[in-house]
C-alpha atoms as a PDB file:
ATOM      1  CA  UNK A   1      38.449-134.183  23.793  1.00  0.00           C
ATOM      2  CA  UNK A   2      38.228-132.879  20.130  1.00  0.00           C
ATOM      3  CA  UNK A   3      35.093-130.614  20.990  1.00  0.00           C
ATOM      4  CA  UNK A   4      37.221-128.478  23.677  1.00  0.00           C
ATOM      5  CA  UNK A   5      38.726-125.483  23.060  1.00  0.00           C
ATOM      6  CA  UNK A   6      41.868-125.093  23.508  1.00  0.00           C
ATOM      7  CA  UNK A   7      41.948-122.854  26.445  1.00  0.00           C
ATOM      8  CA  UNK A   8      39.356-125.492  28.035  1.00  0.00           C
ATOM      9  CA  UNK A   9      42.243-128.241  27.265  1.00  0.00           C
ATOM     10  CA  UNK A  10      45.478-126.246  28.716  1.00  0.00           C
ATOM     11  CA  UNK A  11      43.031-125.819  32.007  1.00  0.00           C
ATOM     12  CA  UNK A  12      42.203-129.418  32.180  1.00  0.00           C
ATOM     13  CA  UNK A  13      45.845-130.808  31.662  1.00  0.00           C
ATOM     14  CA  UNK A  14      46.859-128.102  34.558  1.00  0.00           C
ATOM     15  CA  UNK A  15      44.117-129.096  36.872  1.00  0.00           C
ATOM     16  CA  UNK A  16      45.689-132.286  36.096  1.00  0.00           C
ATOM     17  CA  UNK A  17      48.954-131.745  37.528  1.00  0.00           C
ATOM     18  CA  UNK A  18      48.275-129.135  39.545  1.00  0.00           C
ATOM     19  CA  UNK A  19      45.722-131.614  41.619  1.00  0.00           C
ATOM     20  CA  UNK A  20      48.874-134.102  43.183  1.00  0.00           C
ATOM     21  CA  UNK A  21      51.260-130.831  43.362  1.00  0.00           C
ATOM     22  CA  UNK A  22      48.218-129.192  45.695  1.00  0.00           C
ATOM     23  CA  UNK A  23      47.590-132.408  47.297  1.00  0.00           C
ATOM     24  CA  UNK A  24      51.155-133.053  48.214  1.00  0.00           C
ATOM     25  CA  UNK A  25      51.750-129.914  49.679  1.00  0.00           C
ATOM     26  CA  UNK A  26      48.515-129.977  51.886  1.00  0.00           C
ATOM     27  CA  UNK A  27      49.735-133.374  53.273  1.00  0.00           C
ATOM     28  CA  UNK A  28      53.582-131.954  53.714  1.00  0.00           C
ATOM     29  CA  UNK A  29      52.086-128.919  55.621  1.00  0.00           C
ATOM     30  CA  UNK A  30      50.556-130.865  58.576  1.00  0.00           C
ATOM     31  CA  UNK A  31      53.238-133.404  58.562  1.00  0.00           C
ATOM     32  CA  UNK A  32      55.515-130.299  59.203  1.00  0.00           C
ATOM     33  CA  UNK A  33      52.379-128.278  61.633  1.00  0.00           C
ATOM     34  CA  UNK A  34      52.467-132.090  63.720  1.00  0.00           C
ATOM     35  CA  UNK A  35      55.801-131.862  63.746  1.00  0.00           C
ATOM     36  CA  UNK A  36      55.882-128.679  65.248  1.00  0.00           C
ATOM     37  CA  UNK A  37      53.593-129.471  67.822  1.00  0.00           C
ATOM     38  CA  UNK A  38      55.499-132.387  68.780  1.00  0.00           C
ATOM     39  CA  UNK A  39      58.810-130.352  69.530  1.00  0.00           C
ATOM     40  CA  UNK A  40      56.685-127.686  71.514  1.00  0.00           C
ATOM     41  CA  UNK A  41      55.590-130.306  74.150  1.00  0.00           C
ATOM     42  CA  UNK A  42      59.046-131.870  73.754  1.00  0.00           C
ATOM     43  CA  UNK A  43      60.361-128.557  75.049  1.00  0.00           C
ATOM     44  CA  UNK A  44      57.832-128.217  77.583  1.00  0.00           C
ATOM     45  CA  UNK A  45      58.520-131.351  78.921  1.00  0.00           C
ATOM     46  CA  UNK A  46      62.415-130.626  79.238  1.00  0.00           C
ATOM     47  CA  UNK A  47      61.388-127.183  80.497  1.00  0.00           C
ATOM     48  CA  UNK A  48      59.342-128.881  83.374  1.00  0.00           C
ATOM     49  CA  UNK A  49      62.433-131.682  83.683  1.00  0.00           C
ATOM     50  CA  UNK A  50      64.538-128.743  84.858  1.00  0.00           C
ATOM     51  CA  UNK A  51      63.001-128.064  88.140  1.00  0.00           C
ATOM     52  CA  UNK A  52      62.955-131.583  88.704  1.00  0.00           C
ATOM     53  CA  UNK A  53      66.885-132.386  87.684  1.00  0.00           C
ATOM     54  CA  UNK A  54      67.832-129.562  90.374  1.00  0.00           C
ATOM     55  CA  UNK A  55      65.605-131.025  93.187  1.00  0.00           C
ATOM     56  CA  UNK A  56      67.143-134.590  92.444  1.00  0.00           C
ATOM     57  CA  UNK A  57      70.726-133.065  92.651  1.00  0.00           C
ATOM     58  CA  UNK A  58      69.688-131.054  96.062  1.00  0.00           C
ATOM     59  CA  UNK A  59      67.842-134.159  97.527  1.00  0.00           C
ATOM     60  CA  UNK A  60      71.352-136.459  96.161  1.00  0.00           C
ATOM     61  CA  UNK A  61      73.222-133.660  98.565  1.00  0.00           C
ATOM     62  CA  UNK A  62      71.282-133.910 101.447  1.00  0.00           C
ATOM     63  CA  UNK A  63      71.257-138.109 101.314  1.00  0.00           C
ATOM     64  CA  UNK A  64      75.081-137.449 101.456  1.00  0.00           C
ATOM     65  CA  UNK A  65      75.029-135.111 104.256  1.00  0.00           C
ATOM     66  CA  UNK A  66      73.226-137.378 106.209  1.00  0.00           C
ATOM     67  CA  UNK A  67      75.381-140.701 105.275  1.00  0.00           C
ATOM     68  CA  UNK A  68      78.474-138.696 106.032  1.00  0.00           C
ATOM     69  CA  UNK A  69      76.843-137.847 109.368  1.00  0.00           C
ATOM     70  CA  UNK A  70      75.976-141.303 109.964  1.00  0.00           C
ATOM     71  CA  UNK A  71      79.303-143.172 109.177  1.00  0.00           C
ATOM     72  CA  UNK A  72      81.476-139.538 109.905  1.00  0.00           C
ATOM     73  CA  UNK A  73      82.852-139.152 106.752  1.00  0.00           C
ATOM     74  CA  UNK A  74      84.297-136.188 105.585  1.00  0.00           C
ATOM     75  CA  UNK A  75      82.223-134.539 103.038  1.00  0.00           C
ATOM     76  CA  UNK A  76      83.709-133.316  99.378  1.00  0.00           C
ATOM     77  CA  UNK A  77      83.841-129.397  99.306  1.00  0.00           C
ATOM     78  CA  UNK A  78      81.408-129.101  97.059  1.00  0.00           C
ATOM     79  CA  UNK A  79      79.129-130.938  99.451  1.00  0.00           C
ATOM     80  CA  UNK A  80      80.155-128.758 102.180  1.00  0.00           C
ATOM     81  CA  UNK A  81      79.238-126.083 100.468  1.00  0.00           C
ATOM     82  CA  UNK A  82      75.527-127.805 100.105  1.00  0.00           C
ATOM     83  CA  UNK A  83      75.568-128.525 103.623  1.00  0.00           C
ATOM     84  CA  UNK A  84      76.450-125.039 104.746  1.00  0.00           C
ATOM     85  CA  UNK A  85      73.241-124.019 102.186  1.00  0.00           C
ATOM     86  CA  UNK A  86      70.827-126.864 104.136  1.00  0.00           C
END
């Protein structure tokens, strides 16, 4: 250590802690890059749930068309309103 210069020590000392500091922030950038991904199929997923929510409420009208047919209910308006649509 005595034989380096001094410039030669200030760059080893800052390699030193510059080496966990570059480190860390490589390893917090793809934690946060994953993380990213993740929400992007998360919202693709709810984006494709969508379609799928308004068939199940259209397919929960028609059952109850059908059941009031069946036992001659009278249907609630905003079933009638579905039923007027089917």
């Amino acid at each position: 250590m005595q034989r380096l210069s001094f410039t030669q020590k200030a760059l080893l000392i800052s390699s030193v802690f510059l080496l966990p500091l570059v480190l860390t922030a490589s390893i917090l950038t793809r934690d946060y890059f994953a993380q990213i991904e993740f929400i992007e199929s998360e919202m693709d997923g709810v984006t494709a749930l969508q379609g799928y929510v308004a068939l199940s409420k259209l397919a929960s009208d028609y059952r109850a068309i059908v059941d009031s047919r069946l036992i001659k209910a009278e249907l609630p308006a905003d079933i009638q309103s579905a039923s007027a649509r089917v």
